[in-house]
N, C-alpha and C. Protein backbone atom coordinates (compact mmCIF):
# COMPACT_ATOMS: atom_id res chain seq x y z
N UNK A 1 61.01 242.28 12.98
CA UNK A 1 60.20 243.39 12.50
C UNK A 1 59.62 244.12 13.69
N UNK A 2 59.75 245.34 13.61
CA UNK A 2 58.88 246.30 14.50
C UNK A 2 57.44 246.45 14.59
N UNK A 3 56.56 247.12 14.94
CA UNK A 3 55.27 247.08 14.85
C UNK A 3 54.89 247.74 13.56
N UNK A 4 55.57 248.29 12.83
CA UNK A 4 55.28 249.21 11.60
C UNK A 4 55.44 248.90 10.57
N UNK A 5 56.47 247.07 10.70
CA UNK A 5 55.99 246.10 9.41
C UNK A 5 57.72 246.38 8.80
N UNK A 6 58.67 247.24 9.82
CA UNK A 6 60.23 247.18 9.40
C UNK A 6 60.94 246.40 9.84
N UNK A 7 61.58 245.87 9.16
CA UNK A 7 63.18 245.23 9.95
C UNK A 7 63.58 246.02 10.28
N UNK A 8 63.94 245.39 11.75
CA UNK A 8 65.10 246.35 13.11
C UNK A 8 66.12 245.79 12.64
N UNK A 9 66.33 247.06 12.83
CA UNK A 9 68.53 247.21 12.64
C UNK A 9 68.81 246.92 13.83
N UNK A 10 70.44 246.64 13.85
CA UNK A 10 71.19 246.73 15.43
C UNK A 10 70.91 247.92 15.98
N UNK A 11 70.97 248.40 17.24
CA UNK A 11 70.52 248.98 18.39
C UNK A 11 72.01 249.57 18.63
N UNK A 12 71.97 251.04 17.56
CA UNK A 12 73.40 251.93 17.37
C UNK A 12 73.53 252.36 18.42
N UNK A 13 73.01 252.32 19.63
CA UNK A 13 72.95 253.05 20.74
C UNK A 13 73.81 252.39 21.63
N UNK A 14 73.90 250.83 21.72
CA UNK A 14 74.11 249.86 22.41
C UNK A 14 75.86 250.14 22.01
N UNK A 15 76.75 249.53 22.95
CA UNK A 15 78.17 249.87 23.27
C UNK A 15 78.67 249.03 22.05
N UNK A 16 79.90 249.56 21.42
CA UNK A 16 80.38 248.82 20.53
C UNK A 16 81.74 247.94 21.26
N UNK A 17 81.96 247.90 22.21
CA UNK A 17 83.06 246.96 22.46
C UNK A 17 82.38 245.81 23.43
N UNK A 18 82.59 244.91 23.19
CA UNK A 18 82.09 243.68 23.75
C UNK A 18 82.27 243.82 25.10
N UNK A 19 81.49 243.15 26.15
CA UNK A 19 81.64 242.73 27.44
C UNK A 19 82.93 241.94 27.59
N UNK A 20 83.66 241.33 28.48
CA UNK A 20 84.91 240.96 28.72
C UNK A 20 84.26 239.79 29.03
N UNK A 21 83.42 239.37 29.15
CA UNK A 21 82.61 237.98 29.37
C UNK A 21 82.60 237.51 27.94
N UNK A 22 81.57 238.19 26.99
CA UNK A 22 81.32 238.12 25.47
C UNK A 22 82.76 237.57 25.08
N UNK A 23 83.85 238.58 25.00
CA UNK A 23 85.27 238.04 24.69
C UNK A 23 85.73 237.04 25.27
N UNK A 24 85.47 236.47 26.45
CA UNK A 24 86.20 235.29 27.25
C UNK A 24 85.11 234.38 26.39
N UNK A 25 83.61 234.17 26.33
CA UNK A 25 83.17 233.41 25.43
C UNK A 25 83.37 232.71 24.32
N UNK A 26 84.02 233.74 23.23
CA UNK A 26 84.22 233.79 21.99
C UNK A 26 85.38 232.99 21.84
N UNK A 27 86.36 233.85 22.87
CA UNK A 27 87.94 232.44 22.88
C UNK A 27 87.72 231.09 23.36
N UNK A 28 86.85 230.79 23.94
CA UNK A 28 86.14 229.70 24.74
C UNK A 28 85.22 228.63 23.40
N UNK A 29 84.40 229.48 22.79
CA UNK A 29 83.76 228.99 21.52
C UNK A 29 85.21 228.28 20.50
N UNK A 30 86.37 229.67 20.23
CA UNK A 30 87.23 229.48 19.51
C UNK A 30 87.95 228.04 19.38
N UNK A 31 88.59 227.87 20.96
CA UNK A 31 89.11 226.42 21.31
C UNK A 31 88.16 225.37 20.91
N UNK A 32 87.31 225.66 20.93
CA UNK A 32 86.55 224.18 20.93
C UNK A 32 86.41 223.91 19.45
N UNK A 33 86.62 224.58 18.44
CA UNK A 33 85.75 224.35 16.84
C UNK A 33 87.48 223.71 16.68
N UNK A 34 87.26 222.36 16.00
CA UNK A 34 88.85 221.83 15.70
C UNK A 34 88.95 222.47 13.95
N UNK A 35 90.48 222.22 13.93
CA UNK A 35 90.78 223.10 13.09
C UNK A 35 91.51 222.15 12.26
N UNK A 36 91.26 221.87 10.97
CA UNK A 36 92.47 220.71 10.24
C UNK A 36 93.31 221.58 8.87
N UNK A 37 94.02 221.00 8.91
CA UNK A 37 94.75 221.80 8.11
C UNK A 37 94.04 220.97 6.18
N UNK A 38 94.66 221.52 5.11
CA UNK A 38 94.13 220.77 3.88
C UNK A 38 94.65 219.49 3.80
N UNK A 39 94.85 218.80 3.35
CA UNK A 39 95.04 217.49 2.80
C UNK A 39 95.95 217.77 1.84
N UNK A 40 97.10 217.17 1.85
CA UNK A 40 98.62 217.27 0.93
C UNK A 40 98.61 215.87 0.05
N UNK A 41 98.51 216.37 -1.36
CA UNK A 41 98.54 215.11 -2.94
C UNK A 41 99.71 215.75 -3.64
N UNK A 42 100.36 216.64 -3.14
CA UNK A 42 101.22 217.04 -3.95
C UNK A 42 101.10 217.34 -5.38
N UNK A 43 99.80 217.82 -5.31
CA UNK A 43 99.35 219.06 -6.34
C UNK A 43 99.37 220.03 -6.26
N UNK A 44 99.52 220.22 -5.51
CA UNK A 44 99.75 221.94 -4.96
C UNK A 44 101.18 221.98 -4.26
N UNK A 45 101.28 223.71 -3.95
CA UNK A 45 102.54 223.69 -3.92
C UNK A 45 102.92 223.27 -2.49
N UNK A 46 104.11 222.87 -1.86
CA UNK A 46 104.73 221.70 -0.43
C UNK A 46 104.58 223.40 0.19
N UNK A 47 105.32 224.63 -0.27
CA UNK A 47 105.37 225.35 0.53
C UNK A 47 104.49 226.35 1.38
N UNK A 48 103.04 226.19 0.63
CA UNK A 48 101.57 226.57 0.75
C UNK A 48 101.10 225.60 1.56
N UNK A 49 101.09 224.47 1.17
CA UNK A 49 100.41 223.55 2.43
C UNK A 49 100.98 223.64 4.12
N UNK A 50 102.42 223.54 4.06
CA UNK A 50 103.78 223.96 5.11
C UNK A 50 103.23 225.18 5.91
N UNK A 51 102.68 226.11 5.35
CA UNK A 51 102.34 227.44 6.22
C UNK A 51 100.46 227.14 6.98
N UNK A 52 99.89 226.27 5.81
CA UNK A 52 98.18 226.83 6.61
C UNK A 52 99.03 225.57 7.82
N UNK A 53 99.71 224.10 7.42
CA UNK A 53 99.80 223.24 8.53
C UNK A 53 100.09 223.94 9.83
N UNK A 54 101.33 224.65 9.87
CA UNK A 54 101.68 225.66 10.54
C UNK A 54 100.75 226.07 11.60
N UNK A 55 99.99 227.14 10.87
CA UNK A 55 99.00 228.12 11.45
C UNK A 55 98.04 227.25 12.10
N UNK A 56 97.61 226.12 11.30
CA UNK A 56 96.92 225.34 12.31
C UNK A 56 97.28 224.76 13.47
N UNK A 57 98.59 224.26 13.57
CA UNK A 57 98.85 223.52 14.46
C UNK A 57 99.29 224.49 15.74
N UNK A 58 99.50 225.84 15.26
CA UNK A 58 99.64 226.94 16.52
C UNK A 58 99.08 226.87 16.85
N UNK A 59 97.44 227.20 16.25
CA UNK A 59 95.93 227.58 16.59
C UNK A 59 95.42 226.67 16.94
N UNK A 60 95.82 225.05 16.96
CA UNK A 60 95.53 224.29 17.70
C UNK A 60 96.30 223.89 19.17
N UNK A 61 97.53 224.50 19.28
CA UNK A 61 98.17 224.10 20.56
C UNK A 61 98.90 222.63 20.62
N UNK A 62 99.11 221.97 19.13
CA UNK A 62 99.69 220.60 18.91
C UNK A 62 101.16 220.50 19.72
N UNK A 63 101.28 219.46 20.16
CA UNK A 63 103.16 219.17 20.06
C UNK A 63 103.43 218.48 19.29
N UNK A 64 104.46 218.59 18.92
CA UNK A 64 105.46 217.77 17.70
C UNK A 64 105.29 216.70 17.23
N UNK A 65 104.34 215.83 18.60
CA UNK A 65 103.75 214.20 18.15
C UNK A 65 102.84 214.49 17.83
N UNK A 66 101.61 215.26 18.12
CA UNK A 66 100.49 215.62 17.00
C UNK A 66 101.05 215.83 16.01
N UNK A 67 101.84 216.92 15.65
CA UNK A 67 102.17 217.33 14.15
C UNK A 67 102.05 216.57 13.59
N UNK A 68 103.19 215.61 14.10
CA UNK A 68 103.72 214.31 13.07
C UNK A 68 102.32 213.41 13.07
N UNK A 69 101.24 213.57 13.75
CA UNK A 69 100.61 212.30 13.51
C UNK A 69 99.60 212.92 12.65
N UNK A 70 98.93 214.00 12.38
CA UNK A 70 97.90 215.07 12.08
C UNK A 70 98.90 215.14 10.38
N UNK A 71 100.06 215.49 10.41
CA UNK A 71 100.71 215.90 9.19
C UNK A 71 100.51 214.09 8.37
N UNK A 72 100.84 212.71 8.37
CA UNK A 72 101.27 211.72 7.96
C UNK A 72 99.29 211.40 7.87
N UNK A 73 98.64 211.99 8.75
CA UNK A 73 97.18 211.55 8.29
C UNK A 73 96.79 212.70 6.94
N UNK A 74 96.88 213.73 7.10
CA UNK A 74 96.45 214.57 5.97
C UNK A 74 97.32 214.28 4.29
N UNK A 75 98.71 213.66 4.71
CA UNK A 75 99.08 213.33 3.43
C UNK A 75 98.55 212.60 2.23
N UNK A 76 97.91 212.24 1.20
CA UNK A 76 97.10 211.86 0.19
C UNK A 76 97.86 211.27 -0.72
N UNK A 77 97.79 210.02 -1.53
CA UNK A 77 98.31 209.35 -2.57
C UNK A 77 98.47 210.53 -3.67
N UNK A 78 100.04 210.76 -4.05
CA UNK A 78 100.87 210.39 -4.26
C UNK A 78 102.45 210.55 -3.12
N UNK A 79 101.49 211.81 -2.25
CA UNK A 79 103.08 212.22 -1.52
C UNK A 79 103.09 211.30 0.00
N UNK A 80 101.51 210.50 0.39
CA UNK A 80 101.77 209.63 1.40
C UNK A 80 102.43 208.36 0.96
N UNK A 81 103.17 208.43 0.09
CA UNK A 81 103.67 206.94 -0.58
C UNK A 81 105.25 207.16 0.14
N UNK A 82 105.58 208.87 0.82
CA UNK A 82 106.56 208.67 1.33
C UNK A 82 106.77 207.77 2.61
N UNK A 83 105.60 207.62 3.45
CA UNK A 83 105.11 207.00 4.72
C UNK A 83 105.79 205.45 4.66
N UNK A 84 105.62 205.40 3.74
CA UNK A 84 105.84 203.53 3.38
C UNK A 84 107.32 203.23 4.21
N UNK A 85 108.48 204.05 3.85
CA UNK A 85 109.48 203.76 4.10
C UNK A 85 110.13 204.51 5.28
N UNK A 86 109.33 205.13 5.95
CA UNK A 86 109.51 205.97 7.54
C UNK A 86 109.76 204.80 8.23
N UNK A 87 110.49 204.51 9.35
CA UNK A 87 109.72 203.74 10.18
C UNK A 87 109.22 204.52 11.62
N UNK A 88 108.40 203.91 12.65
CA UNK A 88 107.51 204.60 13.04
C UNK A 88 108.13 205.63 14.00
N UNK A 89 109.24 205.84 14.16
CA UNK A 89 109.87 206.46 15.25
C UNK A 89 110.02 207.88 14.38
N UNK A 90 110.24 207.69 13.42
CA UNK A 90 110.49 208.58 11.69
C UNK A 90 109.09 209.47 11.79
N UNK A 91 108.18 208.46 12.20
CA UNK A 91 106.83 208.81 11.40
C UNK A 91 105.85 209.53 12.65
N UNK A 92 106.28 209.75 13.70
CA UNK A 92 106.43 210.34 15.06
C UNK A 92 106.88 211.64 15.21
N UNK A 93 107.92 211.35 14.88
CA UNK A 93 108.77 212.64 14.91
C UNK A 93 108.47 213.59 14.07
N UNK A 94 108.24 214.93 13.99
CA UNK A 94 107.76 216.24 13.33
C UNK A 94 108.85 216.72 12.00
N UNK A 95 110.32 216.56 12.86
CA UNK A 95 111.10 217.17 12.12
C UNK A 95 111.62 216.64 11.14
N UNK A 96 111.52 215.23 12.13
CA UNK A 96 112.00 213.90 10.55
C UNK A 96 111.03 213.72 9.57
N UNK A 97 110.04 213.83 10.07
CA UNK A 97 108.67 213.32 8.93
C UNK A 97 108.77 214.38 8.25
N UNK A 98 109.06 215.85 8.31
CA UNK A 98 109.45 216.90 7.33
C UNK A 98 110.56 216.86 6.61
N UNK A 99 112.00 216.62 7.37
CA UNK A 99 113.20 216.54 6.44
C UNK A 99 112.69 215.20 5.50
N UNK A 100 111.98 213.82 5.59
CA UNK A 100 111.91 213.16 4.84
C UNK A 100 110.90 213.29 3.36
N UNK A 101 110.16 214.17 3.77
CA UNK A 101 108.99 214.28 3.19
C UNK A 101 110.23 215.53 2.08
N UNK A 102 110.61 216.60 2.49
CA UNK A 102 111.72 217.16 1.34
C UNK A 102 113.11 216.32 0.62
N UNK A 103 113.29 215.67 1.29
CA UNK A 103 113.82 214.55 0.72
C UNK A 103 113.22 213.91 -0.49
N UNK A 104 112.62 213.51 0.35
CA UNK A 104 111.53 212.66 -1.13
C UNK A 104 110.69 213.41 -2.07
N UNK A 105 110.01 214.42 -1.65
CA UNK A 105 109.24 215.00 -2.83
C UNK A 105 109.58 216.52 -2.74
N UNK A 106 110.26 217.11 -2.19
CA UNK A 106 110.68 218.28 -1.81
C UNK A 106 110.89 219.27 -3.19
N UNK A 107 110.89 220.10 -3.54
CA UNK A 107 110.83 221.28 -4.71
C UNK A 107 112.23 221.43 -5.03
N UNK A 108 113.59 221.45 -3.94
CA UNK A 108 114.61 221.31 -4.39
C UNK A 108 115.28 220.45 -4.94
N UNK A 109 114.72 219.16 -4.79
CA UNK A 109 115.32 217.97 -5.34
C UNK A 109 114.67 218.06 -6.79
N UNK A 110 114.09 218.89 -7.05
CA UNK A 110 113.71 218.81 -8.63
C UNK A 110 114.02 220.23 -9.23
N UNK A 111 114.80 221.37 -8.80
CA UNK A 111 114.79 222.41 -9.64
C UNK A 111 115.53 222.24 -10.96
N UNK A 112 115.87 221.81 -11.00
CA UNK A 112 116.41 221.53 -12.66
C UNK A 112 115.65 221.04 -13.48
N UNK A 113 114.47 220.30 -13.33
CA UNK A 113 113.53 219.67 -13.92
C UNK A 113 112.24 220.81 -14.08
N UNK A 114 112.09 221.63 -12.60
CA UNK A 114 111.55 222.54 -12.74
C UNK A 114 112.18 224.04 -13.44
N UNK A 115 113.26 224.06 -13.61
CA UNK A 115 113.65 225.17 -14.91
C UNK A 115 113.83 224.84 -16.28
N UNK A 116 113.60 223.51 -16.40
CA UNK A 116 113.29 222.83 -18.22
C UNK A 116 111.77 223.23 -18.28
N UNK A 117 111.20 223.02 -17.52
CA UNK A 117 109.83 223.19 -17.54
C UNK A 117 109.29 224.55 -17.82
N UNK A 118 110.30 225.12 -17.04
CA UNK A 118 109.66 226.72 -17.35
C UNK A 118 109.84 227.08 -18.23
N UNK A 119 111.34 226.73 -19.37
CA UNK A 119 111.52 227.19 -20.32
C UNK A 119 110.46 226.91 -21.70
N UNK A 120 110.15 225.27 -21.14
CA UNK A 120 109.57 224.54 -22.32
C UNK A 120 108.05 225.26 -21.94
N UNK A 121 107.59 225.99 -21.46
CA UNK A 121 105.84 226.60 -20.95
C UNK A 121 105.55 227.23 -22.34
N UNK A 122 104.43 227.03 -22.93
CA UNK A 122 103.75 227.99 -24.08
C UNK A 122 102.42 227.81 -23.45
N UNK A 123 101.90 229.21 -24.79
CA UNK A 123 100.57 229.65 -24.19
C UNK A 123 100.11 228.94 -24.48
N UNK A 124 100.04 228.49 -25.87
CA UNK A 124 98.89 227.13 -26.24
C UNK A 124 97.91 226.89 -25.58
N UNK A 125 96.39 227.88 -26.40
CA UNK A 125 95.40 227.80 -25.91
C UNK A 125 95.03 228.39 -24.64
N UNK A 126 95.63 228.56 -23.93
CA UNK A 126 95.25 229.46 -22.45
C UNK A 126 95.47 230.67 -21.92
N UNK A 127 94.30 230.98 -21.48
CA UNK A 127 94.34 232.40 -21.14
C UNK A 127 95.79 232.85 -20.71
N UNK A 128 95.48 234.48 -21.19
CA UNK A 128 97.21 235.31 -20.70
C UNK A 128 97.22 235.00 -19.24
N UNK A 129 96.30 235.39 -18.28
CA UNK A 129 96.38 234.75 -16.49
C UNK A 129 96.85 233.64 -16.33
N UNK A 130 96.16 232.45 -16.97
CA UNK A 130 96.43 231.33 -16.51
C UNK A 130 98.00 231.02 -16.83
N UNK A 131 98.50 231.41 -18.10
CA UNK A 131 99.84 231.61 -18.23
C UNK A 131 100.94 232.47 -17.28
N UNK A 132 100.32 233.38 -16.77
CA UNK A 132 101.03 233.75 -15.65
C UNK A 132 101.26 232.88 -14.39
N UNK A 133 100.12 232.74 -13.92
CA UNK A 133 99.65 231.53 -12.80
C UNK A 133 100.90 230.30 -12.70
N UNK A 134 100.95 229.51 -13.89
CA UNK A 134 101.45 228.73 -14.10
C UNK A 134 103.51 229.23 -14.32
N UNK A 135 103.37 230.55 -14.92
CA UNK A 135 105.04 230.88 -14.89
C UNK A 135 105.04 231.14 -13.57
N UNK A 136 104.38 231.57 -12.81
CA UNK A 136 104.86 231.96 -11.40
C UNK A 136 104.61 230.52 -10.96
N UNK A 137 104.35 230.09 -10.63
CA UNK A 137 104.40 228.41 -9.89
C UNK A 137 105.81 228.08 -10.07
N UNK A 138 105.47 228.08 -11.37
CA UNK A 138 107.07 227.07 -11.86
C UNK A 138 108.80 227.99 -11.53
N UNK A 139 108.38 229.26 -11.49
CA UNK A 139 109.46 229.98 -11.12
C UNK A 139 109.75 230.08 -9.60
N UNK A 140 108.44 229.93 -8.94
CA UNK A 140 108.95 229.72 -7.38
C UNK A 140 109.47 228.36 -7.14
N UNK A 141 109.21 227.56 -7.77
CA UNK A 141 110.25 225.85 -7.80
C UNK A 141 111.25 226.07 -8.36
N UNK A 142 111.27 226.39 -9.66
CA UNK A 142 112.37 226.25 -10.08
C UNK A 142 113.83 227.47 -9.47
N UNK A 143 112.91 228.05 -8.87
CA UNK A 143 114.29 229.33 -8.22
C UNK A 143 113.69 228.95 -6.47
N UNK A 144 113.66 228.22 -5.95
CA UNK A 144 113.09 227.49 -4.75
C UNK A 144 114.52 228.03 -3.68
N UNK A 145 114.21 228.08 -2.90
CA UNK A 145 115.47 229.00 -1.99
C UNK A 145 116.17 230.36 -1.80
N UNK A 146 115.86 230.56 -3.52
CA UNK A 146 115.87 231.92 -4.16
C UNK A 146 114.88 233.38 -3.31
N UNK A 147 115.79 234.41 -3.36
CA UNK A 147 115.44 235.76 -3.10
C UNK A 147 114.02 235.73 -4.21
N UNK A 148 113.15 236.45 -3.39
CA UNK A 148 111.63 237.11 -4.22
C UNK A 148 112.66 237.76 -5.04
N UNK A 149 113.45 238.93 -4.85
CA UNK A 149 113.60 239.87 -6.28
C UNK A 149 114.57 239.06 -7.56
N UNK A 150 114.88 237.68 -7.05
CA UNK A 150 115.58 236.74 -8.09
C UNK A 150 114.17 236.40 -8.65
N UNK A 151 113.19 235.75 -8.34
CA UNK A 151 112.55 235.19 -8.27
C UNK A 151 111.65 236.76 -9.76
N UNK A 152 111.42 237.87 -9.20
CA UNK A 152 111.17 238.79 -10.19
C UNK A 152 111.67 239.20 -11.33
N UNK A 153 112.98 238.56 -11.16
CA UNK A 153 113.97 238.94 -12.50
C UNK A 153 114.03 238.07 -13.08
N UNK A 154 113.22 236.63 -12.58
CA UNK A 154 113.31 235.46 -13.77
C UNK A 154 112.11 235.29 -14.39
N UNK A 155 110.69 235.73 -14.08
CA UNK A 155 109.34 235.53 -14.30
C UNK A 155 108.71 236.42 -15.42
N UNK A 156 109.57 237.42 -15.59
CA UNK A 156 108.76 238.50 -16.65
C UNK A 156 109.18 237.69 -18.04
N UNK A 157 110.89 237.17 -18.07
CA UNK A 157 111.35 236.80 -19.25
C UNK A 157 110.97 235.28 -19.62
N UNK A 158 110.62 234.33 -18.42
CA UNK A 158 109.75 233.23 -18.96
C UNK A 158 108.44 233.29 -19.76
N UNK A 159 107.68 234.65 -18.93
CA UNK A 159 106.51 234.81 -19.29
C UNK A 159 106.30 235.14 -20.76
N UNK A 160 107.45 235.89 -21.53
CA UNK A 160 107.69 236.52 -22.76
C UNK A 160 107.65 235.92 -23.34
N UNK A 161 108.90 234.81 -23.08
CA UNK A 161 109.60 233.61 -24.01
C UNK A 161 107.88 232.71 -24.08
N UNK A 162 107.06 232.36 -22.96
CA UNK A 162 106.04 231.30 -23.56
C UNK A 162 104.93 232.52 -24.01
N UNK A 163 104.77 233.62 -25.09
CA UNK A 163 103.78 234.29 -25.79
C UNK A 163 103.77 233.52 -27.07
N UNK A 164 103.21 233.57 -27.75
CA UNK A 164 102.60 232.78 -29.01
C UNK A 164 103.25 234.15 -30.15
N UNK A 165 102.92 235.42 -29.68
CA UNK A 165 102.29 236.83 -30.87
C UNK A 165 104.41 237.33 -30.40
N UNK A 166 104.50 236.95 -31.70
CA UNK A 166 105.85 237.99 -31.65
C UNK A 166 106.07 239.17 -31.66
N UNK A 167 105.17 239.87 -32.01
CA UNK A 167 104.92 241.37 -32.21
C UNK A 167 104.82 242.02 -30.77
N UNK A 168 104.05 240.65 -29.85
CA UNK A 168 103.32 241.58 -28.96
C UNK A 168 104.95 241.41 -27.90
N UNK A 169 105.35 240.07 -27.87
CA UNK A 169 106.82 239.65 -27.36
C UNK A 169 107.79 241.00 -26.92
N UNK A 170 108.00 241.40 -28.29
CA UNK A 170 108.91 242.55 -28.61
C UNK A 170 108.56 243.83 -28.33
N UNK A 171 107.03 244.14 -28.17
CA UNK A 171 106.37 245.35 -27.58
C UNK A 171 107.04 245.28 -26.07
N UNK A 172 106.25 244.36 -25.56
CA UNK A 172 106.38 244.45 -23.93
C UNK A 172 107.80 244.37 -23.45
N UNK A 173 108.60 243.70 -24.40
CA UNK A 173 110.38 243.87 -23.82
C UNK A 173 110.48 244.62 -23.92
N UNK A 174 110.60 245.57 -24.94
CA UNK A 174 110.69 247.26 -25.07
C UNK A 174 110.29 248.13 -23.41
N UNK A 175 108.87 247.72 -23.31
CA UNK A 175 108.62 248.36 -22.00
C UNK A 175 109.27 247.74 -20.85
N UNK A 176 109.91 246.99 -20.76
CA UNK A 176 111.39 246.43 -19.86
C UNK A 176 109.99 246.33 -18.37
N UNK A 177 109.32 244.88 -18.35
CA UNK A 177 108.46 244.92 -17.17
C UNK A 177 109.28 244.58 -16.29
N UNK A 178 109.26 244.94 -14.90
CA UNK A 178 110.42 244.87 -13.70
C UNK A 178 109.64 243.58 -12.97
N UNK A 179 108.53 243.29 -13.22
CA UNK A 179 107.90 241.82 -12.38
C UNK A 179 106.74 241.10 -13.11
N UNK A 180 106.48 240.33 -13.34
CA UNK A 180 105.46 239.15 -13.79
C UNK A 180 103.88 240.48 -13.73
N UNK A 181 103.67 240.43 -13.13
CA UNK A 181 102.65 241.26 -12.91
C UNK A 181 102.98 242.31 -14.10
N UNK A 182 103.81 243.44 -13.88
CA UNK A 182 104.16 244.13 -15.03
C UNK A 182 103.49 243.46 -16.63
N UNK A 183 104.72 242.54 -16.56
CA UNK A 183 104.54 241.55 -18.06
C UNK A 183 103.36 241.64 -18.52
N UNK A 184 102.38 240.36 -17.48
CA UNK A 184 100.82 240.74 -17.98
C UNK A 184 99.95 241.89 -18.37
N UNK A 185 100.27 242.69 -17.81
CA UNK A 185 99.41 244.29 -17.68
C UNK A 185 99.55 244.69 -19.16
N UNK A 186 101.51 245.01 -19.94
CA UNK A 186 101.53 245.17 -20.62
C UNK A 186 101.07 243.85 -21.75
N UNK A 187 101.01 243.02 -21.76
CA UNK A 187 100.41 241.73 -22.41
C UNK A 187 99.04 242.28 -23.18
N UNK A 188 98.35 242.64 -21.70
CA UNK A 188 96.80 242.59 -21.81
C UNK A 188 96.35 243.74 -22.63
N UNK A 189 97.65 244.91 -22.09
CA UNK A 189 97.39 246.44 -23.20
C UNK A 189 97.41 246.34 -24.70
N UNK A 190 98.45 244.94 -25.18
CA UNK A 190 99.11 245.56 -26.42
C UNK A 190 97.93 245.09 -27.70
């Protein structure tokens, strides 16, 4: 507060680009705050966890034996049950502890299980979003390797097929939605 009983603002006068000290600071602060990636239960999706691990382990400066040792600690009961049968040279290694880990719980080894699934999806009880949410999950597994615009041409007609309201079904095919997003919009209009 000033003498007149105001809160002082920043001082607009003062330079807006940092000192080159300030910036050498800040990267200096940066290094030091450790950075972990989430914790993998294989509830979520392998290929979402795969990217923040990623970004962390850039932004941390890891090599390949961190990875592997940082990746096999963050894994969580049910998908660290792959660990059991690594042995430790396996469980070391970055690239193996990944090819094994898709091996074993990997999204491709189940797309067929994941396109019964999508078919068998109804709304039953849940919001029109959350029904989207859930067709898009299951359509990025079940079309896993797949082009995004494959991936767009399979999500509007899952989304249709699990509506409850036939009326509304046959509205929104009419309006021929070109992506999941579409679908809902018209969903939410009809």
């Amino acid at each position: 507060m000033d003498n007149n009983g105001r809160i002082a603002g920043p001082d607009l006068t003062a330079s807006v680009v940092p000192s080159t000290t300030v910036v050498q600071q800040l990267a200096t602060q940066l290094q030091c705050m450790p950075l972990l990636p989430p914790v993998f239960d294989d509830s979520t999706s392998r290929a979402a966890f795969r990217i923040q691990f990623v970004s962390v382990a850039v932004a941390s400066g890891w090599s390949l034996t961190d990875q592997a040792r940082v990746l096999a600690a963050q894994l969580h009961p049910p998908a660290s049950d792959v660990l059991e049968y690594l042995t430790e040279h396996t469980r070391l290694d970055y690239p193996s502890l990944i090819t094994a880990m898709e091996d074993r719980i990997g999204d491709t080894r189940f797309q067929q299980l994941h396109c019964a699934e999508l078919k068998r999806v109804r709304q039953q009880g849940i919001t029109l979003e959350d029904l989207a949410n859930r067709v898009k999950r299951l359509t990025h597994k079940a079309a896993a390797g797949s082009s995004n615009a494959t991936k767009d041409l399979i999500g509007p007609g899952a989304f249709l097929d699990a509506l409850e309201n036939q009326n509304v079904k046959r509205f929104v095919r009419l309006a021929l939605p070109m992506t999941l997003r579409d679908a809902l919009g018209l969903t939410i209009e009809a």
